[in-house]
PDB file of N, CA and C in Angstrom:
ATOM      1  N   UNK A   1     -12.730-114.907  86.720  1.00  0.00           N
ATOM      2  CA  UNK A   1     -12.649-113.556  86.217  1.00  0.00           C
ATOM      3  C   UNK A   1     -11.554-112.764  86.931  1.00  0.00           C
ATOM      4  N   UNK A   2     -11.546-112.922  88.078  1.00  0.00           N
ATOM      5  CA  UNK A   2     -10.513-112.206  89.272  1.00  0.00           C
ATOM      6  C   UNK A   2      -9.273-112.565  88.780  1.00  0.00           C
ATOM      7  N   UNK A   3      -8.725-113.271  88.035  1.00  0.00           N
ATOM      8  CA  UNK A   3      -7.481-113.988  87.780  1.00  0.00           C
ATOM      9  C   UNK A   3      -7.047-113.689  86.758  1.00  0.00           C
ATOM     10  N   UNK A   4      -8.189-112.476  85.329  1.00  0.00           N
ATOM     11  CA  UNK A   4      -7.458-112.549  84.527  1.00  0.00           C
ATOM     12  C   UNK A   4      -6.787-110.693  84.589  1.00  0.00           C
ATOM     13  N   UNK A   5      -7.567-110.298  86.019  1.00  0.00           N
ATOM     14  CA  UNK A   5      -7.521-108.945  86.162  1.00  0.00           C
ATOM     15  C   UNK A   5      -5.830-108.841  86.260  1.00  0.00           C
ATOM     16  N   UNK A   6      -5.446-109.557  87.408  1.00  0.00           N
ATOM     17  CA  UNK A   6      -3.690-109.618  87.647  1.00  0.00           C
ATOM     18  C   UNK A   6      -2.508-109.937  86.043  1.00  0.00           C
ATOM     19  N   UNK A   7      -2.924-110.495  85.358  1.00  0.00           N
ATOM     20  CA  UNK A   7      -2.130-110.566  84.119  1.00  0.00           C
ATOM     21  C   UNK A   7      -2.728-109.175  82.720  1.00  0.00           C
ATOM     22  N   UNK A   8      -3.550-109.087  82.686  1.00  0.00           N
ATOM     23  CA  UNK A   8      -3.916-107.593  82.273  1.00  0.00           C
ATOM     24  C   UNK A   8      -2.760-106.525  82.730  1.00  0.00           C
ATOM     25  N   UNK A   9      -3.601-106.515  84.155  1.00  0.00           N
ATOM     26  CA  UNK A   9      -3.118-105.503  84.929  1.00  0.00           C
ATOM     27  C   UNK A   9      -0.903-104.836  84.236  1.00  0.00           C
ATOM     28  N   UNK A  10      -0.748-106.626  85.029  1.00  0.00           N
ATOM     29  CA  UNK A  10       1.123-106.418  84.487  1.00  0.00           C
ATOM     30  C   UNK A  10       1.285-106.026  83.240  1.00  0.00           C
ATOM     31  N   UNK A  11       0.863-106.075  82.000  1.00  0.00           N
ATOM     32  CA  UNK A  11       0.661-106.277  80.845  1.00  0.00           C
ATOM     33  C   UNK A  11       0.526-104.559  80.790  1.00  0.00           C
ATOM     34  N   UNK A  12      -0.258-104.359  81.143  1.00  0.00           N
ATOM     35  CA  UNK A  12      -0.881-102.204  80.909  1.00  0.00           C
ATOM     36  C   UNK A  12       0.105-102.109  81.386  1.00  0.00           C
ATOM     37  N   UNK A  13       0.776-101.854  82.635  1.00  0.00           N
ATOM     38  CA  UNK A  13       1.974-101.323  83.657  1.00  0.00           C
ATOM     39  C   UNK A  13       2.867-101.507  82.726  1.00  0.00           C
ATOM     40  N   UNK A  14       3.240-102.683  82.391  1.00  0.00           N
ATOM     41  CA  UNK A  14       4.366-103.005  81.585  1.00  0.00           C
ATOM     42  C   UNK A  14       4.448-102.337  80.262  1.00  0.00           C
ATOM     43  N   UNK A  15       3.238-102.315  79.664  1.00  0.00           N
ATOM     44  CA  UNK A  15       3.427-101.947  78.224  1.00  0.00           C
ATOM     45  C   UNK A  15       3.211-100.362  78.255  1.00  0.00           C
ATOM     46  N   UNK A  16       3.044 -99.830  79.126  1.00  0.00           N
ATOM     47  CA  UNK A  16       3.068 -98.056  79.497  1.00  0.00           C
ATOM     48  C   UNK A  16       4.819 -97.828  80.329  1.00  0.00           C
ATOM     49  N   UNK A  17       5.085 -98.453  80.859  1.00  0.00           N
ATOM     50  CA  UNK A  17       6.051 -98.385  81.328  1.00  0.00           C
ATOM     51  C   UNK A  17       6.387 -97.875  82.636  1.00  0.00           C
ATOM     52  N   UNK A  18       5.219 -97.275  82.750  1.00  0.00           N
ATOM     53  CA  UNK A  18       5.015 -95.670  83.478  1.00  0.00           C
ATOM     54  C   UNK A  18       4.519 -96.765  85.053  1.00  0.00           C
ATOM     55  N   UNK A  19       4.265 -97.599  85.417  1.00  0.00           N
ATOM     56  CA  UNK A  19       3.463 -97.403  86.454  1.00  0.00           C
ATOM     57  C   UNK A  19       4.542 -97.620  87.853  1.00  0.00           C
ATOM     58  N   UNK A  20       5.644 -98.469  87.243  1.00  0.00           N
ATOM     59  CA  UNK A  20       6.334 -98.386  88.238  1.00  0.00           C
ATOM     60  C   UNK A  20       7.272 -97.492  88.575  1.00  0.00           C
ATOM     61  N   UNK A  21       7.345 -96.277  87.807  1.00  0.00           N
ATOM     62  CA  UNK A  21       8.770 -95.426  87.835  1.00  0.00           C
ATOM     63  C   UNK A  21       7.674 -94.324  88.372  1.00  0.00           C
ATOM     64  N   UNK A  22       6.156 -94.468  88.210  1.00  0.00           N
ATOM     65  CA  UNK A  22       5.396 -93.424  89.159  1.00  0.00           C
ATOM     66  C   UNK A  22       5.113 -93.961  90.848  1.00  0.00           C
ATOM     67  N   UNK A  23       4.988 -95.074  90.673  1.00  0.00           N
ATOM     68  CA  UNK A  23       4.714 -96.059  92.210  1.00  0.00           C
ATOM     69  C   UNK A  23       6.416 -95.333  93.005  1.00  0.00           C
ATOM     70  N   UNK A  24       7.487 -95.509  92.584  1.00  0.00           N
ATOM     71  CA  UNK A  24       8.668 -95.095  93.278  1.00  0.00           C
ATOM     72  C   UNK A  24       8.839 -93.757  93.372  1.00  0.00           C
ATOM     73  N   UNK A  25       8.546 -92.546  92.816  1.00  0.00           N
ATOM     74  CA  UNK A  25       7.929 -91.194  93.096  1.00  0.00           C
ATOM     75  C   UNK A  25       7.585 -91.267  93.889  1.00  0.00           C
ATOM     76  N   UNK A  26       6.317 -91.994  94.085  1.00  0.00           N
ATOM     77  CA  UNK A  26       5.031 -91.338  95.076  1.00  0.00           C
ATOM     78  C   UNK A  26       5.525 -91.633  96.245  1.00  0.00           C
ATOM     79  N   UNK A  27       6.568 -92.928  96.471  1.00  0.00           N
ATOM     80  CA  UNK A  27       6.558 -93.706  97.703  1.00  0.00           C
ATOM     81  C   UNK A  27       7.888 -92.670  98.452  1.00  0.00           C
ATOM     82  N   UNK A  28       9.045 -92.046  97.279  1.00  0.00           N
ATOM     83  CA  UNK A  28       9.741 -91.603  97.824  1.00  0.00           C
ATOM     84  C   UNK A  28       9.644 -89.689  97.810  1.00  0.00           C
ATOM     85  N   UNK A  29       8.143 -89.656  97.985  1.00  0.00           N
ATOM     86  CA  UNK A  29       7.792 -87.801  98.482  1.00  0.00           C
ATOM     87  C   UNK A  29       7.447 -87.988 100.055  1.00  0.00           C
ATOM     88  N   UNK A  30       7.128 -86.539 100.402  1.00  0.00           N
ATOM     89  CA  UNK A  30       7.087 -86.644 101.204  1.00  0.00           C
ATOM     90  C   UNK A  30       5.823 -85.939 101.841  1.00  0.00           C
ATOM     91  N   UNK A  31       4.492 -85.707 101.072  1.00  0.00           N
ATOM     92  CA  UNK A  31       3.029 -85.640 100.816  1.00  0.00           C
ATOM     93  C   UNK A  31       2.507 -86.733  99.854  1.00  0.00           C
ATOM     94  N   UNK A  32       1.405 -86.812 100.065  1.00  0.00           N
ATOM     95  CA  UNK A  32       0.929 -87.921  99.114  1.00  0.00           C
ATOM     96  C   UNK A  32       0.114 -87.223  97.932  1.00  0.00           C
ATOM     97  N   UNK A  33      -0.505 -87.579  97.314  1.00  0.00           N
ATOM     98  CA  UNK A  33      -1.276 -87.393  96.000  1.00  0.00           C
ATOM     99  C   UNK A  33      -2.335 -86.463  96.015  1.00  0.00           C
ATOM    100  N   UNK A  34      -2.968 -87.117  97.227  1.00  0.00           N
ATOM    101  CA  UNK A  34      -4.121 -86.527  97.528  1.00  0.00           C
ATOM    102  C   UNK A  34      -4.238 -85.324  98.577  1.00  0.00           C
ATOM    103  N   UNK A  35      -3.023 -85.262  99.350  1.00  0.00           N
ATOM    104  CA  UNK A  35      -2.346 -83.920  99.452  1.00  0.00           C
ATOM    105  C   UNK A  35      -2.204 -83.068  98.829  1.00  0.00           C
ATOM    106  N   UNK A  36      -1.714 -83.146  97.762  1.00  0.00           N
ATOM    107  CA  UNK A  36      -1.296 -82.250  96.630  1.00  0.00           C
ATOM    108  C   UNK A  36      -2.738 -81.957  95.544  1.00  0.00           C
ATOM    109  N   UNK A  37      -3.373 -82.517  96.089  1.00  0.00           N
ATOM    110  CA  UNK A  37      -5.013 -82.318  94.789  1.00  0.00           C
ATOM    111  C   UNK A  37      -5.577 -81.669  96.013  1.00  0.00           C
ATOM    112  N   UNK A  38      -5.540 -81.869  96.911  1.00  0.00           N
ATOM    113  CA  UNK A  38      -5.785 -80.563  97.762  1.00  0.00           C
ATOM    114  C   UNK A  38      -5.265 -79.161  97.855  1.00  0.00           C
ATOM    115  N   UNK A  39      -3.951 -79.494  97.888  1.00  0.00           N
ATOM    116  CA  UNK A  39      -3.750 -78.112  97.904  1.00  0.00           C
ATOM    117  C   UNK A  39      -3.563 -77.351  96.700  1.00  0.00           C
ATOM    118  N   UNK A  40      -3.556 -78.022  95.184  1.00  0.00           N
ATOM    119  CA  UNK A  40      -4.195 -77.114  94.224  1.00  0.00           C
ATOM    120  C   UNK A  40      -5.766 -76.969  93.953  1.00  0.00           C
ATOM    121  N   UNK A  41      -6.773 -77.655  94.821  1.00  0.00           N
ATOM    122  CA  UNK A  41      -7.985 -77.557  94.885  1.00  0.00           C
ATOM    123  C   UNK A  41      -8.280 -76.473  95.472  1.00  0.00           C
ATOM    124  N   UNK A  42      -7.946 -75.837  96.206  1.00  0.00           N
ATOM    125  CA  UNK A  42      -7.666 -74.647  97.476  1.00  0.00           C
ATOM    126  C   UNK A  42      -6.944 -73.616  96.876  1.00  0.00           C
ATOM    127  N   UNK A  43      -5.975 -73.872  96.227  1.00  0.00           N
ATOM    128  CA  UNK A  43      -5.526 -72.625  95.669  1.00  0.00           C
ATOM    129  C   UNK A  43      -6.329 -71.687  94.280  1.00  0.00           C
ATOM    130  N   UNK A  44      -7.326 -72.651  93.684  1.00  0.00           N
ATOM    131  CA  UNK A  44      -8.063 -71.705  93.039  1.00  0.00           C
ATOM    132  C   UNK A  44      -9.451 -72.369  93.407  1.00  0.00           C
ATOM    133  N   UNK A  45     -10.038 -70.952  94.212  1.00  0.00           N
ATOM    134  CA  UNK A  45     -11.388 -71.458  94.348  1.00  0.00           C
ATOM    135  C   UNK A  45     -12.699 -72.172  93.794  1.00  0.00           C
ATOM    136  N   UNK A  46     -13.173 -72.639  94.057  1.00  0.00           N
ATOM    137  CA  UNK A  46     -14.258 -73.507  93.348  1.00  0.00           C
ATOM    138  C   UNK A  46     -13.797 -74.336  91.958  1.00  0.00           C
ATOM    139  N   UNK A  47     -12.480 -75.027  91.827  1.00  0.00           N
ATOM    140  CA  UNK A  47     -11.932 -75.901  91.095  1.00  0.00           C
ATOM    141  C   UNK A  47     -12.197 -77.116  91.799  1.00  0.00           C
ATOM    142  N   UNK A  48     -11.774 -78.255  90.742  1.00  0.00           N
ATOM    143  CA  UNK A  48     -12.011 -79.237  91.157  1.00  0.00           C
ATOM    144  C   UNK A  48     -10.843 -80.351  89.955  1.00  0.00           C
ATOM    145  N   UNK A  49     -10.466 -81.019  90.701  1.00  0.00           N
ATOM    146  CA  UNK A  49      -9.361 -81.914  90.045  1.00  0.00           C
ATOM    147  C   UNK A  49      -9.740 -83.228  89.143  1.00  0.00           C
ATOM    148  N   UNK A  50      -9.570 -82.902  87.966  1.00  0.00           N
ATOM    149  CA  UNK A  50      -9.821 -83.670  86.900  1.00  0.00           C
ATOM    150  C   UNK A  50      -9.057 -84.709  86.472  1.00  0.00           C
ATOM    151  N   UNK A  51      -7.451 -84.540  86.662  1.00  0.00           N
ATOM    152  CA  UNK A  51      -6.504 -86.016  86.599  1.00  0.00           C
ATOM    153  C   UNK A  51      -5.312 -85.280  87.756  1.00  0.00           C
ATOM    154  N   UNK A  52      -4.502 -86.376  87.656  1.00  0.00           N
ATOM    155  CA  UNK A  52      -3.328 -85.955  88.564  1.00  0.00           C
ATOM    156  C   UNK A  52      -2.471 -87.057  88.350  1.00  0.00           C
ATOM    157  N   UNK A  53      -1.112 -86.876  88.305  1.00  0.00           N
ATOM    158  CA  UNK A  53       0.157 -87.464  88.310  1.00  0.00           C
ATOM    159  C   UNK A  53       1.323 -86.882  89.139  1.00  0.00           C
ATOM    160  N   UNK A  54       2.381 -88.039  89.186  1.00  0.00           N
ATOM    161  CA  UNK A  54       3.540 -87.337  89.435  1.00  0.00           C
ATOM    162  C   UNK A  54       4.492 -87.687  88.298  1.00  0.00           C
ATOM    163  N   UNK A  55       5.253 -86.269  88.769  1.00  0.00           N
ATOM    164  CA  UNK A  55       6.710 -86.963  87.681  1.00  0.00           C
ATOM    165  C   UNK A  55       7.704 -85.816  87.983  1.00  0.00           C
ATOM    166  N   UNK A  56       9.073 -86.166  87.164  1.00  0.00           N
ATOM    167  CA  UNK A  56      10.325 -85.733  87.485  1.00  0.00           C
ATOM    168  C   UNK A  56      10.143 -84.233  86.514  1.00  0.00           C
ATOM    169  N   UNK A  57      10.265 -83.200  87.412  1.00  0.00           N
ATOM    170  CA  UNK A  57      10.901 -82.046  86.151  1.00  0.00           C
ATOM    171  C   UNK A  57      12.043 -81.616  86.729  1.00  0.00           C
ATOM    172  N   UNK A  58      12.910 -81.787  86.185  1.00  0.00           N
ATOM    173  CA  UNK A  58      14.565 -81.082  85.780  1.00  0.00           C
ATOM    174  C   UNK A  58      14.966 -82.163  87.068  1.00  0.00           C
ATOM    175  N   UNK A  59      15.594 -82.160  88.362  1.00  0.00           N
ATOM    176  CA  UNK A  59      16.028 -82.638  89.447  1.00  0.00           C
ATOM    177  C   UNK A  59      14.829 -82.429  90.443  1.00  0.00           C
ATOM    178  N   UNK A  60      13.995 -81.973  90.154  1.00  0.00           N
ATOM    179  CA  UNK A  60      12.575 -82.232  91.467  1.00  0.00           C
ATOM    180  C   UNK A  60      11.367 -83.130  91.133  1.00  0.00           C
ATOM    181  N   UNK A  61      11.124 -83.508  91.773  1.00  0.00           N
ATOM    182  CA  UNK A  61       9.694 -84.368  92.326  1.00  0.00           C
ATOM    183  C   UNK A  61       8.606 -83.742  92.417  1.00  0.00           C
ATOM    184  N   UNK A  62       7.308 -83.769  91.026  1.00  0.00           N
ATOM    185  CA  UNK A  62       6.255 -82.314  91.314  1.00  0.00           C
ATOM    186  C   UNK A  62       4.749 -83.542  90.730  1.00  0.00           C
ATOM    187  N   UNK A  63       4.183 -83.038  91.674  1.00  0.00           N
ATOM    188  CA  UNK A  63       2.236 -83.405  91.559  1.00  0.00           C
ATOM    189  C   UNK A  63       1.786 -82.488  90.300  1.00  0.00           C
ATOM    190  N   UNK A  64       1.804 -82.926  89.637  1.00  0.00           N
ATOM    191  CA  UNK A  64       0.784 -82.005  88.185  1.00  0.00           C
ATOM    192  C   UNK A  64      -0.331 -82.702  88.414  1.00  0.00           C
ATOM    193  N   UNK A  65      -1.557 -81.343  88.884  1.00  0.00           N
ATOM    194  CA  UNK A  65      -2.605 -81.533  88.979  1.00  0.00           C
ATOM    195  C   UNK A  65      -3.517 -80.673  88.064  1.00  0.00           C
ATOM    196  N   UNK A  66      -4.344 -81.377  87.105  1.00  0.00           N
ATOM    197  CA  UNK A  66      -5.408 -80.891  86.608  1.00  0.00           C
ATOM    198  C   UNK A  66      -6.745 -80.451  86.691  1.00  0.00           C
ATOM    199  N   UNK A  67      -6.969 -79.016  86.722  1.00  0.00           N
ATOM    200  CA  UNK A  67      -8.511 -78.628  87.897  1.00  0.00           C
ATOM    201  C   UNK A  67      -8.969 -78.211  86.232  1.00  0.00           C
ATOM    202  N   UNK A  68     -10.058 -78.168  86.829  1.00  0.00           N
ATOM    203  CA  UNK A  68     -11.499 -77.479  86.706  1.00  0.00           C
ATOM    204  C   UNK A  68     -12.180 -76.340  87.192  1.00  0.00           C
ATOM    205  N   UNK A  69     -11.909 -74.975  86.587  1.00  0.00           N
ATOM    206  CA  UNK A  69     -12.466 -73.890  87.474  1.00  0.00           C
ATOM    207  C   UNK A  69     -13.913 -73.502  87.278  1.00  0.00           C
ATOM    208  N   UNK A  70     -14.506 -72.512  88.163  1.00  0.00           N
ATOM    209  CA  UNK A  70     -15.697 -72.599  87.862  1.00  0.00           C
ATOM    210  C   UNK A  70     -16.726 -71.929  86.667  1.00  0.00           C
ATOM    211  N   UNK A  71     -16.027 -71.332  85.608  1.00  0.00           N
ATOM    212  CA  UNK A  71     -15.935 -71.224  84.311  1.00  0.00           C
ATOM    213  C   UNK A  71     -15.602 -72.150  83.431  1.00  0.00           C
ATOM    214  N   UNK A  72     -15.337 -73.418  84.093  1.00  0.00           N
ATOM    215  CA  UNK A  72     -14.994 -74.317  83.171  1.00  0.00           C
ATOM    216  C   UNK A  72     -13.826 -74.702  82.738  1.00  0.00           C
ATOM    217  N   UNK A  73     -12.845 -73.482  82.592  1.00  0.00           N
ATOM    218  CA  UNK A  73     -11.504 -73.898  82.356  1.00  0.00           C
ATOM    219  C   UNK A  73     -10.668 -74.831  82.356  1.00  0.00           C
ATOM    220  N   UNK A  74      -9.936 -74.840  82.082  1.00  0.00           N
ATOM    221  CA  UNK A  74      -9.263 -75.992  82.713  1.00  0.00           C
ATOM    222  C   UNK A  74      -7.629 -75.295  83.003  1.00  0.00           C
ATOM    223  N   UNK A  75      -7.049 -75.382  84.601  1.00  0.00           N
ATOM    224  CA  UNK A  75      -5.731 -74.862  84.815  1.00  0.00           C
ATOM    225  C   UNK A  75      -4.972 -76.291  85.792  1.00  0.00           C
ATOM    226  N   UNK A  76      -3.763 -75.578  85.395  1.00  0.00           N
ATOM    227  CA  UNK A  76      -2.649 -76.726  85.793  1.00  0.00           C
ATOM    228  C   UNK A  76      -2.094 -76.370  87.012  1.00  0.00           C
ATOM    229  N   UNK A  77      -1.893 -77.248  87.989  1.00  0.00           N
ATOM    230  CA  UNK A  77      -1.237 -76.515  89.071  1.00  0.00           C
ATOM    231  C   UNK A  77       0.064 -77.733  89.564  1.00  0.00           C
ATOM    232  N   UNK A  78       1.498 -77.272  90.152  1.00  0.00           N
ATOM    233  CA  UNK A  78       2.573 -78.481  90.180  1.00  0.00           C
ATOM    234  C   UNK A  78       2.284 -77.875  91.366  1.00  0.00           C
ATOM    235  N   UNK A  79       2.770 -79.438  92.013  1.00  0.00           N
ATOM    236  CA  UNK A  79       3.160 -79.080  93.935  1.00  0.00           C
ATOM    237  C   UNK A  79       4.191 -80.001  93.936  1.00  0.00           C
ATOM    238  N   UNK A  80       5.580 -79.195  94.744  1.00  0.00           N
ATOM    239  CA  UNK A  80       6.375 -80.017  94.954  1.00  0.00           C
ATOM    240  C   UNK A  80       5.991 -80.912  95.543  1.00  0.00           C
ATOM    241  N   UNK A  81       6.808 -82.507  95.661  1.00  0.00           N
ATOM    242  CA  UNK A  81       6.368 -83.406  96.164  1.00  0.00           C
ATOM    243  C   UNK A  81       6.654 -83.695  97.492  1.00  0.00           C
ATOM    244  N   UNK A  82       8.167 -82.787  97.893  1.00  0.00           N
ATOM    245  CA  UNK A  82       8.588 -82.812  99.374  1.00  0.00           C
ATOM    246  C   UNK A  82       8.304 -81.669 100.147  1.00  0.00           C
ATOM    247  N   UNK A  83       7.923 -80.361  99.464  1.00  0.00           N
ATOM    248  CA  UNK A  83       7.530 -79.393 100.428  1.00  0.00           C
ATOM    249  C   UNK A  83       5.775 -79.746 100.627  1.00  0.00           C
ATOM    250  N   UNK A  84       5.245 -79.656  99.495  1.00  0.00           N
ATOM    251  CA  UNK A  84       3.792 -79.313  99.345  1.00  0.00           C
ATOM    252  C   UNK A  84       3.801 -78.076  98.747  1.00  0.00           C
ATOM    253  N   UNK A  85       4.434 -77.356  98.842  1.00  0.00           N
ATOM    254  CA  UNK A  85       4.612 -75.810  97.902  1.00  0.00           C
ATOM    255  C   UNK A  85       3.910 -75.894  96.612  1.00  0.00           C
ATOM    256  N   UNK A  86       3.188 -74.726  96.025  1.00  0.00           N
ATOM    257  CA  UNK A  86       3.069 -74.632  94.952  1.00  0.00           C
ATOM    258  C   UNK A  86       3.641 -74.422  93.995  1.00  0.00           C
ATOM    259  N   UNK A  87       4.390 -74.655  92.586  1.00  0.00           N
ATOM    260  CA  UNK A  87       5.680 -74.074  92.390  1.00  0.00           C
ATOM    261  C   UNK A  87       5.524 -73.131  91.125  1.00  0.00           C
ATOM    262  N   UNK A  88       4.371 -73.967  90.560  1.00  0.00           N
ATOM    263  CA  UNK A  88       3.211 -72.983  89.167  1.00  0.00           C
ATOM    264  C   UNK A  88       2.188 -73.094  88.973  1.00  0.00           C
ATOM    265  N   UNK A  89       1.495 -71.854  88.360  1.00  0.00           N
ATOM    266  CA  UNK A  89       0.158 -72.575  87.683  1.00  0.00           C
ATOM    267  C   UNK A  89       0.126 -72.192  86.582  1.00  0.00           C
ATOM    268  N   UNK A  90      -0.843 -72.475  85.932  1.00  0.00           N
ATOM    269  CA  UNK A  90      -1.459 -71.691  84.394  1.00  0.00           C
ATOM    270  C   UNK A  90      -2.497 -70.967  84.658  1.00  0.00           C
ATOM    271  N   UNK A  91      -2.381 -70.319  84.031  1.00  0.00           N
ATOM    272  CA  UNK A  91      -3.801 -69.014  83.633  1.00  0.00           C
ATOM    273  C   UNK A  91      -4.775 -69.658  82.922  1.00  0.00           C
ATOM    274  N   UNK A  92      -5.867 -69.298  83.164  1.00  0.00           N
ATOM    275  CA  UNK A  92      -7.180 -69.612  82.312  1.00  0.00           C
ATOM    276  C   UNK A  92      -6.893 -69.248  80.827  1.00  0.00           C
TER     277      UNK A  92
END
Protein backbone atom coordinates (compact mmCIF):
# COMPACT_ATOMS: atom_id res chain seq x y z
CA UNK A 1 0.00 0.00 0.00
CA UNK A 2 2.96 2.41 1.08
CA UNK A 3 4.31 2.15 -2.48
CA UNK A 4 1.44 3.20 -4.30
CA UNK A 5 1.25 6.46 -2.07
CA UNK A 6 4.81 7.77 -3.79
CA UNK A 7 3.53 7.41 -7.53
CA UNK A 8 0.05 9.06 -6.74
CA UNK A 9 1.66 11.46 -4.82
CA UNK A 10 4.16 12.61 -8.20
CA UNK A 11 1.21 12.25 -10.36
CA UNK A 12 -1.15 15.12 -8.09
CA UNK A 13 2.18 17.43 -7.83
CA UNK A 14 2.70 16.92 -11.34
CA UNK A 15 -0.67 17.17 -12.72
CA UNK A 16 -1.40 20.52 -10.45
CA UNK A 17 1.79 21.76 -11.27
CA UNK A 18 1.73 23.82 -8.30
CA UNK A 19 3.62 21.79 -5.73
CA UNK A 20 6.95 22.39 -6.70
CA UNK A 21 6.99 26.11 -7.72
CA UNK A 22 5.23 26.39 -3.98
CA UNK A 23 8.01 23.97 -2.21
CA UNK A 24 10.74 26.75 -3.81
CA UNK A 25 8.73 29.82 -2.29
CA UNK A 26 8.52 28.48 0.95
CA UNK A 27 12.19 27.30 1.05
CA UNK A 28 13.36 30.65 -0.36
CA UNK A 29 11.29 33.13 2.51
CA UNK A 30 12.41 34.02 5.19
CA UNK A 31 9.39 32.98 7.91
CA UNK A 32 7.78 29.86 7.46
CA UNK A 33 4.04 29.07 6.94
CA UNK A 34 3.16 28.61 10.13
CA UNK A 35 4.63 31.88 11.05
CA UNK A 36 2.59 33.64 8.91
CA UNK A 37 -0.89 31.70 10.08
CA UNK A 38 0.16 33.10 13.16
CA UNK A 39 0.54 36.22 12.63
CA UNK A 40 -2.74 36.63 10.69
CA UNK A 41 -4.32 34.51 13.53
CA UNK A 42 -3.34 37.41 15.96
CA UNK A 43 -4.14 40.06 13.90
CA UNK A 44 -7.86 39.50 14.04
CA UNK A 45 -8.95 38.25 17.22
CA UNK A 46 -10.59 35.03 17.83
CA UNK A 47 -9.98 33.85 14.03
CA UNK A 48 -8.74 30.88 13.14
CA UNK A 49 -7.01 29.68 9.82
CA UNK A 50 -8.90 27.70 7.44
CA UNK A 51 -6.31 27.16 4.34
CA UNK A 52 -3.06 28.84 3.61
CA UNK A 53 -0.65 29.13 0.68
CA UNK A 54 2.10 30.90 -0.75
CA UNK A 55 2.54 32.59 -3.95
CA UNK A 56 4.06 35.35 -6.12
CA UNK A 57 2.07 38.77 -6.33
CA UNK A 58 3.59 41.31 -8.72
CA UNK A 59 7.67 40.89 -7.63
CA UNK A 60 6.96 39.77 -3.83
CA UNK A 61 6.68 36.60 -1.97
CA UNK A 62 3.18 36.73 0.23
CA UNK A 63 1.41 33.91 2.74
CA UNK A 64 -2.39 34.22 1.79
CA UNK A 65 -3.97 33.10 4.72
CA UNK A 66 -7.56 32.19 5.14
CA UNK A 67 -9.28 32.82 8.75
CA UNK A 68 -12.31 32.35 10.26
CA UNK A 69 -13.65 35.11 12.49
CA UNK A 70 -15.73 34.76 15.28
CA UNK A 71 -18.94 35.61 13.40
CA UNK A 72 -18.07 33.24 11.08
CA UNK A 73 -16.78 35.19 8.33
CA UNK A 74 -14.44 34.42 6.47
CA UNK A 75 -11.27 37.22 5.91
CA UNK A 76 -8.07 37.09 3.98
CA UNK A 77 -4.96 38.17 5.37
CA UNK A 78 -1.20 38.30 3.02
CA UNK A 79 2.07 38.32 5.04
CA UNK A 80 5.03 39.07 3.33
CA UNK A 81 7.16 36.17 3.16
CA UNK A 82 10.55 37.96 4.08
CA UNK A 83 9.43 40.56 6.51
CA UNK A 84 6.44 38.80 8.27
CA UNK A 85 4.58 42.16 7.77
CA UNK A 86 1.11 42.27 7.11
CA UNK A 87 0.58 43.80 3.79
CA UNK A 88 -3.60 43.37 3.53
CA UNK A 89 -6.60 42.19 4.65
CA UNK A 90 -10.25 41.98 3.72
CA UNK A 91 -13.16 43.19 5.55
CA UNK A 92 -15.87 40.98 6.70
Amino acid sequence: MRYLALPFALVFCGALGACSNQDKLARSSNISMSDAVRTAEASIPGSRAKESHVEKEGDRTVYEVQLVDNQNNSRTVWIDAYSGRIIKKTEP
